[in-house]
N, C-alpha and C. Protein backbone atom coordinates (compact mmCIF):
# COMPACT_ATOMS: atom_id res chain seq x y z
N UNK A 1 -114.91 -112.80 73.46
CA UNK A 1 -114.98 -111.61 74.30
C UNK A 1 -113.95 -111.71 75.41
N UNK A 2 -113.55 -110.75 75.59
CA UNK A 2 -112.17 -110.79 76.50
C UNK A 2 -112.99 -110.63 78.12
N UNK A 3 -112.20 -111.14 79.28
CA UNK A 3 -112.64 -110.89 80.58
C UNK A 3 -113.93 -109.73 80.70
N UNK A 4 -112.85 -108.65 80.60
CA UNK A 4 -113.09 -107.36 80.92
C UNK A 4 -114.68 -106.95 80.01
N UNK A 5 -114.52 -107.47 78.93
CA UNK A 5 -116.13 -107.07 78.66
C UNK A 5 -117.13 -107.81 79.18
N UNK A 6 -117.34 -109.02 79.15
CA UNK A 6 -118.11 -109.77 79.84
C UNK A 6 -118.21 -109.39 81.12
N UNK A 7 -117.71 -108.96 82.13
CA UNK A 7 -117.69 -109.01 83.27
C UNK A 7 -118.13 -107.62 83.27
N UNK A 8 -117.54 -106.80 82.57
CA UNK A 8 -118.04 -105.24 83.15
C UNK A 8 -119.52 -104.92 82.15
N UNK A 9 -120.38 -105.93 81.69
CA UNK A 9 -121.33 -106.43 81.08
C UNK A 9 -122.21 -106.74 82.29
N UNK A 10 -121.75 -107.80 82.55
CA UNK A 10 -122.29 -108.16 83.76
C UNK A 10 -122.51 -107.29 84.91
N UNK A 11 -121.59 -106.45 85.24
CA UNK A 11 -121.69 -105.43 86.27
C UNK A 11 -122.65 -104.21 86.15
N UNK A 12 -122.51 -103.78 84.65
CA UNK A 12 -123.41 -102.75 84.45
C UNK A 12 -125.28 -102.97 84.22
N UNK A 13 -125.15 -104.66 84.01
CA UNK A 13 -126.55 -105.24 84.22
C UNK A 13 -126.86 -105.60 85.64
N UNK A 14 -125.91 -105.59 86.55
CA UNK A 14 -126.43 -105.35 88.14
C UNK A 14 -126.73 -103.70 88.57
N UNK A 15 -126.23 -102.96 87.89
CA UNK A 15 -126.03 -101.52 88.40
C UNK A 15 -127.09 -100.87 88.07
N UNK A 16 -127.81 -101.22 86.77
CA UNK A 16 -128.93 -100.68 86.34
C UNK A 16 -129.98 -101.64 87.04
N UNK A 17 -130.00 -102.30 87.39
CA UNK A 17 -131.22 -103.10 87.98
C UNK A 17 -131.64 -104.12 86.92
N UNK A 18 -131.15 -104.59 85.76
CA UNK A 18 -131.60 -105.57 84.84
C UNK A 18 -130.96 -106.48 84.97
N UNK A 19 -130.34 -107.25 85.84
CA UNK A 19 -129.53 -108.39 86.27
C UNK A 19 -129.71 -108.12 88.13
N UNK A 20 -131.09 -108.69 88.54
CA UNK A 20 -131.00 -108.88 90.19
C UNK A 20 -130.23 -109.93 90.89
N UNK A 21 -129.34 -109.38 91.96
CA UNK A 21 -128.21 -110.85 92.53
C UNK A 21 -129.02 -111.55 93.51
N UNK A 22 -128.93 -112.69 93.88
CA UNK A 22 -128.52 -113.75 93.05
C UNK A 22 -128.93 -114.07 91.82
N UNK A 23 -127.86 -114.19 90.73
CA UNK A 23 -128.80 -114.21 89.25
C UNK A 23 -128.04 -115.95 88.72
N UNK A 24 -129.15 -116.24 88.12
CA UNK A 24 -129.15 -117.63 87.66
C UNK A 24 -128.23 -117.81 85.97
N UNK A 25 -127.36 -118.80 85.15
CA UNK A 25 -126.98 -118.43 84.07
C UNK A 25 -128.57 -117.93 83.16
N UNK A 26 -129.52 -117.99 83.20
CA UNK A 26 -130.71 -118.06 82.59
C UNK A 26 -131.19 -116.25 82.68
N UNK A 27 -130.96 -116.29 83.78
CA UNK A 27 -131.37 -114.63 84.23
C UNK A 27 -130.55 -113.97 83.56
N UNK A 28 -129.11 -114.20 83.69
CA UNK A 28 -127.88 -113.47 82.67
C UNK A 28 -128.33 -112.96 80.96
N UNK A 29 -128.73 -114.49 80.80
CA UNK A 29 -128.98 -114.46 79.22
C UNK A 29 -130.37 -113.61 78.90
N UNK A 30 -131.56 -113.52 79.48
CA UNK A 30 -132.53 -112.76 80.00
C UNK A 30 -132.11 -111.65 79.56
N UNK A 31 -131.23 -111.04 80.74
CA UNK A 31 -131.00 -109.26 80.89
C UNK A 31 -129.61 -109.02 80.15
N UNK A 32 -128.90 -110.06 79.02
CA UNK A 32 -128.45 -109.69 78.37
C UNK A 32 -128.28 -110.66 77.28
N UNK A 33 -129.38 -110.47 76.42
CA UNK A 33 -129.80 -111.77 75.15
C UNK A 33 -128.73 -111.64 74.22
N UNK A 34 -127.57 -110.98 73.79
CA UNK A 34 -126.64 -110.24 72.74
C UNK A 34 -125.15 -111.56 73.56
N UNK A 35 -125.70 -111.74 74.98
CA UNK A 35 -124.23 -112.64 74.99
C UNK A 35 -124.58 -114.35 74.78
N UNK A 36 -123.63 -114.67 74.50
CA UNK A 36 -123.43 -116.40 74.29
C UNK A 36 -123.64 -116.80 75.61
N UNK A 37 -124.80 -117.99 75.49
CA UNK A 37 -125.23 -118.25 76.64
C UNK A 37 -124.06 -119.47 77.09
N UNK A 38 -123.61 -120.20 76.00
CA UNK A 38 -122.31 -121.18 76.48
C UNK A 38 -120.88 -120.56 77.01
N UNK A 39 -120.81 -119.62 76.51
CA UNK A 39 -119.46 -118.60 76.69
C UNK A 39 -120.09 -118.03 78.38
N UNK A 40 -120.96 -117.70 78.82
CA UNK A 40 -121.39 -117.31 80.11
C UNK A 40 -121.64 -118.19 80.67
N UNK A 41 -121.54 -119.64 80.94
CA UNK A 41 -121.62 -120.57 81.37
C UNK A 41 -119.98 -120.75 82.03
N UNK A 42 -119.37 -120.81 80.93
CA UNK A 42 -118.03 -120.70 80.73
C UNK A 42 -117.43 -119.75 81.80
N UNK A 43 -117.33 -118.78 81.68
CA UNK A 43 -117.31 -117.74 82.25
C UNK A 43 -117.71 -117.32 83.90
N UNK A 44 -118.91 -117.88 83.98
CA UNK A 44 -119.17 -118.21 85.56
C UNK A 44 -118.74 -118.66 86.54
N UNK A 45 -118.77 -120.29 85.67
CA UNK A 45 -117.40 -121.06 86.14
C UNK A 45 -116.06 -121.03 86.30
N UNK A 46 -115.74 -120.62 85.76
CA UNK A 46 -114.40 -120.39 85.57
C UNK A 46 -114.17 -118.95 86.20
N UNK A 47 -114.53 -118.14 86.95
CA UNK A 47 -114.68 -117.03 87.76
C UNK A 47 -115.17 -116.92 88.79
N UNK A 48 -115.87 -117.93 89.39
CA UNK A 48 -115.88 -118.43 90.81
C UNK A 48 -115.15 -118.28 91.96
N UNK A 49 -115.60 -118.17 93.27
CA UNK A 49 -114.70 -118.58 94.19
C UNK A 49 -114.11 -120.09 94.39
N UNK A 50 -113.02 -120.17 94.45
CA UNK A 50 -112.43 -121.42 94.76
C UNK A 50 -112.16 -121.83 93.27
N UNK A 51 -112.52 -121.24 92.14
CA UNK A 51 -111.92 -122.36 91.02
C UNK A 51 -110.71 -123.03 90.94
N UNK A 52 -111.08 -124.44 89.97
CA UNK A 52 -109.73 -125.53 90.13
C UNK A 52 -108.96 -124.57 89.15
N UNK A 53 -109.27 -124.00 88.45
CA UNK A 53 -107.79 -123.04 87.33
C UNK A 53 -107.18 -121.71 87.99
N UNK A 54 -107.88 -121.68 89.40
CA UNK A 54 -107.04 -120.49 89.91
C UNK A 54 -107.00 -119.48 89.18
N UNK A 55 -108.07 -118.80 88.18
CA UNK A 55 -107.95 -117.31 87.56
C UNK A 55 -109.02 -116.87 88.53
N UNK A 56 -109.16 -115.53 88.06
CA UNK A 56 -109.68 -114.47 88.88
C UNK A 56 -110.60 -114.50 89.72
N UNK A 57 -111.01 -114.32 90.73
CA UNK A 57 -112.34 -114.47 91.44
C UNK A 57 -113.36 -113.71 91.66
N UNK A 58 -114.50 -113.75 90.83
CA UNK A 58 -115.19 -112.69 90.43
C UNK A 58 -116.65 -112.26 90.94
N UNK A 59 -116.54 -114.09 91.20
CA UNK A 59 -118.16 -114.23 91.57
C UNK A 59 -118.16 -115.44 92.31
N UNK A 60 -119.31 -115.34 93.44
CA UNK A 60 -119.54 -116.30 94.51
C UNK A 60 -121.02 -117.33 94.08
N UNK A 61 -120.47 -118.31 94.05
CA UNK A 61 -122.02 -119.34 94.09
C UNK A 61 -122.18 -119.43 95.78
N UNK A 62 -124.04 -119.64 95.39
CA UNK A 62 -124.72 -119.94 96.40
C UNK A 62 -125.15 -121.78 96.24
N UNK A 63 -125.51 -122.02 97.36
CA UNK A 63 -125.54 -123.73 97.30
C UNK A 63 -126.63 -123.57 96.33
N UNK A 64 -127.41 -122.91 95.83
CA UNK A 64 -128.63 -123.46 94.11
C UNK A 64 -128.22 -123.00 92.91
N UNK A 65 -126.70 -122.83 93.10
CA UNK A 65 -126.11 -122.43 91.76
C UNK A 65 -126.63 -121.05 91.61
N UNK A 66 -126.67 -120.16 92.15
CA UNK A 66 -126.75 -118.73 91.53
C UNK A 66 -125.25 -118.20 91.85
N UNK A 67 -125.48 -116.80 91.16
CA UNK A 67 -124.13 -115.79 91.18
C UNK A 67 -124.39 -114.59 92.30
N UNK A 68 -123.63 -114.08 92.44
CA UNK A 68 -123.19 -112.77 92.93
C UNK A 68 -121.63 -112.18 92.76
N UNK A 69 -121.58 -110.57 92.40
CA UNK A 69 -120.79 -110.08 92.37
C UNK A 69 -119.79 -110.30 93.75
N UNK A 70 -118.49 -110.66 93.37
CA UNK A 70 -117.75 -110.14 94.79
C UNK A 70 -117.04 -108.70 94.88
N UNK A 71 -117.40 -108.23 95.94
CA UNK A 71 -116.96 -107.04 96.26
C UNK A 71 -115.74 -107.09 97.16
N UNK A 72 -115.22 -105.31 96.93
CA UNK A 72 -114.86 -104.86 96.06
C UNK A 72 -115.06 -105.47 94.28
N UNK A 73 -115.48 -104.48 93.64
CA UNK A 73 -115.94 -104.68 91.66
C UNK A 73 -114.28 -104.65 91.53
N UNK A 74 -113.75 -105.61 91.09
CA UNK A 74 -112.77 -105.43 90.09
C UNK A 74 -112.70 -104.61 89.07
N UNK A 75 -111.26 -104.30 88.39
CA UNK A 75 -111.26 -103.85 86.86
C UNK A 75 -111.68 -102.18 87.45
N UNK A 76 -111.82 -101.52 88.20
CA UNK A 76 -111.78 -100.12 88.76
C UNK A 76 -113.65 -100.13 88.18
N UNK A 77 -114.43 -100.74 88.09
CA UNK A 77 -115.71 -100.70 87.93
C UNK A 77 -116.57 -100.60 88.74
């Protein structure tokens, strides 16, 4: 799955209310059972603030490992 779906996946499961922030990788897979729970692992990480690979920054951890969207939504979403 390319960025852009996963992520605007992710966004539209915060928008409807079936992904509440801070959401855990567990909660993800929860409110969206159709994605790869290793590929969203993947994905989390690697979309972080501060990641060591320097791609996009998408999402903020909290010190218990949860997510949140960073705002401004990328991708015009």
């Amino acid at each position: 799955m390319a960025v852009h779906v996963i992520y605007r996946t992710i966004v539209r499961a915060t928008k409807s209310g079936k992904l509440v922030e801070p959401f855990s990788l567990n909660d993800l897979i929860k409110a969206c059972p159709y994605l790869d729970k290793y590929t969203c692992m993947v994905f989390l990480s690697k979309h972080k603030q501060s990641n060591p690979g320097e791609t996009s920054e998408l999402f903020e951890m909290d010190s218990d490992g949860k997510f949140k969207l960073i705002r401004p939504l990328q991708y015009d979403l």
